[in-house]
C-alpha atoms as a PDB file:
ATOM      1  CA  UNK A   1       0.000   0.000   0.000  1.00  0.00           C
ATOM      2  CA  UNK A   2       2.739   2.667   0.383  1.00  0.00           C
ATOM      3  CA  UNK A   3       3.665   2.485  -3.255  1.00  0.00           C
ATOM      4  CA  UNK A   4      -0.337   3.749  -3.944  1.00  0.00           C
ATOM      5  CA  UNK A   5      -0.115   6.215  -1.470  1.00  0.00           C
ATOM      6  CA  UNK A   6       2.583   7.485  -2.758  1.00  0.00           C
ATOM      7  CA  UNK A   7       1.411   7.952  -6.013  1.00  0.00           C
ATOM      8  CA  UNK A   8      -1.735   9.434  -4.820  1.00  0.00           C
ATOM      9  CA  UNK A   9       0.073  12.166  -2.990  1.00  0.00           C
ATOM     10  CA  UNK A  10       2.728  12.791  -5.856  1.00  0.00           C
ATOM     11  CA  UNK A  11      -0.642  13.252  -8.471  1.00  0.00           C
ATOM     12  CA  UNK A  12      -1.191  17.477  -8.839  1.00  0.00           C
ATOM     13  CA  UNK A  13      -3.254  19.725 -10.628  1.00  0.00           C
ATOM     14  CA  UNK A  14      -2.064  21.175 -13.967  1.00  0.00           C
ATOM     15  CA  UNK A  15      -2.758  24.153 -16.562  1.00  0.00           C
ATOM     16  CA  UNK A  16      -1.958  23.957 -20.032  1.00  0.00           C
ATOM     17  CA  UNK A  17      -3.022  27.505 -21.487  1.00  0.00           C
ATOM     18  CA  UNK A  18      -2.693  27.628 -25.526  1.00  0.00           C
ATOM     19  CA  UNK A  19      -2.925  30.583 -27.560  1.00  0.00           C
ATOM     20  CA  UNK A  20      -3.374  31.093 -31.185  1.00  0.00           C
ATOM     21  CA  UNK A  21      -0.238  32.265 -32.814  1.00  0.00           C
ATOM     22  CA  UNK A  22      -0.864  35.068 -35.996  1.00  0.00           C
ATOM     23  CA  UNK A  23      -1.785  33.323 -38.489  1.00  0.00           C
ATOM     24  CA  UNK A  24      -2.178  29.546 -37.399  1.00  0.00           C
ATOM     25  CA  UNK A  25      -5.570  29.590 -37.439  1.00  0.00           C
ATOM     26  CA  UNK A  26      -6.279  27.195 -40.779  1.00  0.00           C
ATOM     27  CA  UNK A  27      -4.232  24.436 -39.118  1.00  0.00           C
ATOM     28  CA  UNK A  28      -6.229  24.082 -35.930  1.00  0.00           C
ATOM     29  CA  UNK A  29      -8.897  22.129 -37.957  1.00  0.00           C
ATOM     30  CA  UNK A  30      -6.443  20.126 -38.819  1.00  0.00           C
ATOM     31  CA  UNK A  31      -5.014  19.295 -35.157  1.00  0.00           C
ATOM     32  CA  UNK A  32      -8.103  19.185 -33.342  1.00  0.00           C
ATOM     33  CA  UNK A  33      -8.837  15.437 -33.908  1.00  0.00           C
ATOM     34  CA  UNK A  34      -5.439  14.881 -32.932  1.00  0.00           C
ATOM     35  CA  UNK A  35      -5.435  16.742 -29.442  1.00  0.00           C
ATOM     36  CA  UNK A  36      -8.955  15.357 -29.099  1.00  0.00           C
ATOM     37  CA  UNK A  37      -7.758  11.808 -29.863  1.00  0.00           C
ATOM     38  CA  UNK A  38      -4.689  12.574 -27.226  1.00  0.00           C
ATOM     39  CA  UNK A  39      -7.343  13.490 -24.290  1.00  0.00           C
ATOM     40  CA  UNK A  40      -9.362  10.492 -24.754  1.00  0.00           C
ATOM     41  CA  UNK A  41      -6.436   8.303 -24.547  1.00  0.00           C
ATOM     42  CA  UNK A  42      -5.234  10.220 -21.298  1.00  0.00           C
ATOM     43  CA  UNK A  43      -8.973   9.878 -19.636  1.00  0.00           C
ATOM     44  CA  UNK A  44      -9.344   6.238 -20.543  1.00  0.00           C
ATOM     45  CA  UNK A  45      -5.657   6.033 -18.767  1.00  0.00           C
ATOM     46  CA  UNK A  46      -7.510   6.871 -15.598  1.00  0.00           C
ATOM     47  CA  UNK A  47      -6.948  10.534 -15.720  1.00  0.00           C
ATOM     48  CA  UNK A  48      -8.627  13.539 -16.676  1.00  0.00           C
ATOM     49  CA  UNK A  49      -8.972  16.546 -18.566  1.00  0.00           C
ATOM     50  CA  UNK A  50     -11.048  19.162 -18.823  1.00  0.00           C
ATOM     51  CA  UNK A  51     -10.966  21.590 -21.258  1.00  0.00           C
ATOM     52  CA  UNK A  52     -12.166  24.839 -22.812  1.00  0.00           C
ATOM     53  CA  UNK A  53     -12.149  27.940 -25.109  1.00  0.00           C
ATOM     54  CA  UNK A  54     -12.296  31.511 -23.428  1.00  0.00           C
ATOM     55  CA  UNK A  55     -14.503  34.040 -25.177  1.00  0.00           C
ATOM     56  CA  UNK A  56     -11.471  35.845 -27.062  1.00  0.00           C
ATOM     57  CA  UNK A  57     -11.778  32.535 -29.333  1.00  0.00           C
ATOM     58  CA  UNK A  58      -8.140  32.512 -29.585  1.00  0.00           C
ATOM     59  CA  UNK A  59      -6.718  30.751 -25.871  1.00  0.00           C
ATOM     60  CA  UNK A  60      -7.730  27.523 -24.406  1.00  0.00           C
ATOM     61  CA  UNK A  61      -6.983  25.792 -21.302  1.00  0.00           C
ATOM     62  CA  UNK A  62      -6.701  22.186 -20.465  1.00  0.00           C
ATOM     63  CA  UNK A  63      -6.878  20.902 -16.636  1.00  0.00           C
ATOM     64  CA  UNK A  64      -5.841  17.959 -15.607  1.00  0.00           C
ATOM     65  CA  UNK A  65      -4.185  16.137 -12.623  1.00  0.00           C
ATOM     66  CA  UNK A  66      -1.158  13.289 -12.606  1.00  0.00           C
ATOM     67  CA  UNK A  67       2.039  13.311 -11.432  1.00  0.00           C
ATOM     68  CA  UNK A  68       4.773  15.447 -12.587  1.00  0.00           C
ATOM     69  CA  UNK A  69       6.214  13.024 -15.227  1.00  0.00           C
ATOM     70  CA  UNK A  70       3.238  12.401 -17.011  1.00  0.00           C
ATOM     71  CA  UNK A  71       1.648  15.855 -17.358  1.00  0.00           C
ATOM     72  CA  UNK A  72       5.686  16.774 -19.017  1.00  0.00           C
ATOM     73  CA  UNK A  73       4.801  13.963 -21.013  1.00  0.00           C
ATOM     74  CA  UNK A  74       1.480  14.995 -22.114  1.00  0.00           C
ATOM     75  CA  UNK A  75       2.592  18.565 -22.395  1.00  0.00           C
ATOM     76  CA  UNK A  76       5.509  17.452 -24.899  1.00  0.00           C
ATOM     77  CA  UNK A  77       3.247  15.301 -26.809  1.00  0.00           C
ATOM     78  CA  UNK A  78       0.525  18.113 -26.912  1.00  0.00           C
ATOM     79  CA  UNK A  79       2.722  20.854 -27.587  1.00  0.00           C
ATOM     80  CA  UNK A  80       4.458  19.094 -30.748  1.00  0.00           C
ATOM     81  CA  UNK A  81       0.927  18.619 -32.327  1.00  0.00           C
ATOM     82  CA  UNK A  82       0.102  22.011 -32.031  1.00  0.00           C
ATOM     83  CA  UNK A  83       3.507  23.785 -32.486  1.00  0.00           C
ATOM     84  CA  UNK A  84       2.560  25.359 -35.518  1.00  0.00           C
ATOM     85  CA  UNK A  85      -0.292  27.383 -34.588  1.00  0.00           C
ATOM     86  CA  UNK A  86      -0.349  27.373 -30.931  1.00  0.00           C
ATOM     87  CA  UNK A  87       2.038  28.655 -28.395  1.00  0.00           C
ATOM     88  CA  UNK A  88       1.418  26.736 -25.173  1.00  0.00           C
ATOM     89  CA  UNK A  89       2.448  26.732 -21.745  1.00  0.00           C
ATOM     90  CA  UNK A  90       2.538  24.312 -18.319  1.00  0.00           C
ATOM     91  CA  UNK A  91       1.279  25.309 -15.538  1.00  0.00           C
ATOM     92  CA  UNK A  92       1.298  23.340 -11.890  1.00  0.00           C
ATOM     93  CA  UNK A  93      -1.817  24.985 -10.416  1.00  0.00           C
ATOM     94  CA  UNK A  94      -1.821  24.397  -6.690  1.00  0.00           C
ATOM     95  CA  UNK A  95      -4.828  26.926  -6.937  1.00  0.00           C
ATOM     96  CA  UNK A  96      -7.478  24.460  -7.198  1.00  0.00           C
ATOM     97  CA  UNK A  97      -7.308  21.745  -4.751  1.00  0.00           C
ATOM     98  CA  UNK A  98     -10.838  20.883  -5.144  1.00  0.00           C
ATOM     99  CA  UNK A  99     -10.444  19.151  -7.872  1.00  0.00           C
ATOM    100  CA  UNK A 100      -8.400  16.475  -6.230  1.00  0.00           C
ATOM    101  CA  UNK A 101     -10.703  16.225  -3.306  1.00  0.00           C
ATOM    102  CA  UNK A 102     -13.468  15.651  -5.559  1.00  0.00           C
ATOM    103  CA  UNK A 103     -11.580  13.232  -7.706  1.00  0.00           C
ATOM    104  CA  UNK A 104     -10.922  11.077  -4.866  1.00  0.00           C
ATOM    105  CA  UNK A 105     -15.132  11.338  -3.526  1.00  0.00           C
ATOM    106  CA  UNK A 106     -16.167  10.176  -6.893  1.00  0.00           C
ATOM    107  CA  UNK A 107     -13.676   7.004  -5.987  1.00  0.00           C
ATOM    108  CA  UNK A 108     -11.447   7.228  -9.367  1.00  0.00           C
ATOM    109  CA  UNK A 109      -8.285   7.302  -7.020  1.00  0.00           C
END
């Protein structure tokens, strides 16, 4: 049991915020399937994401907890797909520890 402790108390929240770059706007047709395809493969992993548009229609953001290896894994596979027309960033977001609390009530931890 200390091994899944453990890895229950190394799991944190995380912010990827992505902003359309001048220009780039054709190709995110094109790579929404893929990042789509990518967040459905990381929920049915166990994890989750949310994510969103804000109402300037050009930045996103993505939420989702793991530990600190996998969301720099996500992040590098999510930022290749969209390095032409997004700039993106990682964010640890120790803002919002609700999320974790109700994670672990719904029993998916």
């Amino acid at each position: 049991m200390p091994i899944i402790s453990e890895v229950i108390n190394d799991r944190k929240l995380w912010v990827i915020i992505s902003s359309r770059k001048d220009g780039g706007s054709d190709e995110l047709e094109v790579i929404r399937p893929i990042i789509e395809k990518l967040n459905e493969q990381w929920f049915e992993k166990g994890d989750f994401v949310w994510t969103g548009r804000f109402d300037d229609k050009k930045t996103s953001m993505a939420i989702f907890e793991s530990t600190e290896d996998k969301a720099k894994n996500y992040f590098e596979e999510y930022s290749k797909i969209c390095a032409d027309s997004l700039d993106t960033k990682l964010y640890q977001w120790d803002a919002l520890p609700l999320f974790t609390i109700l994670e672990r009530i719904q029993g998916k931890i």
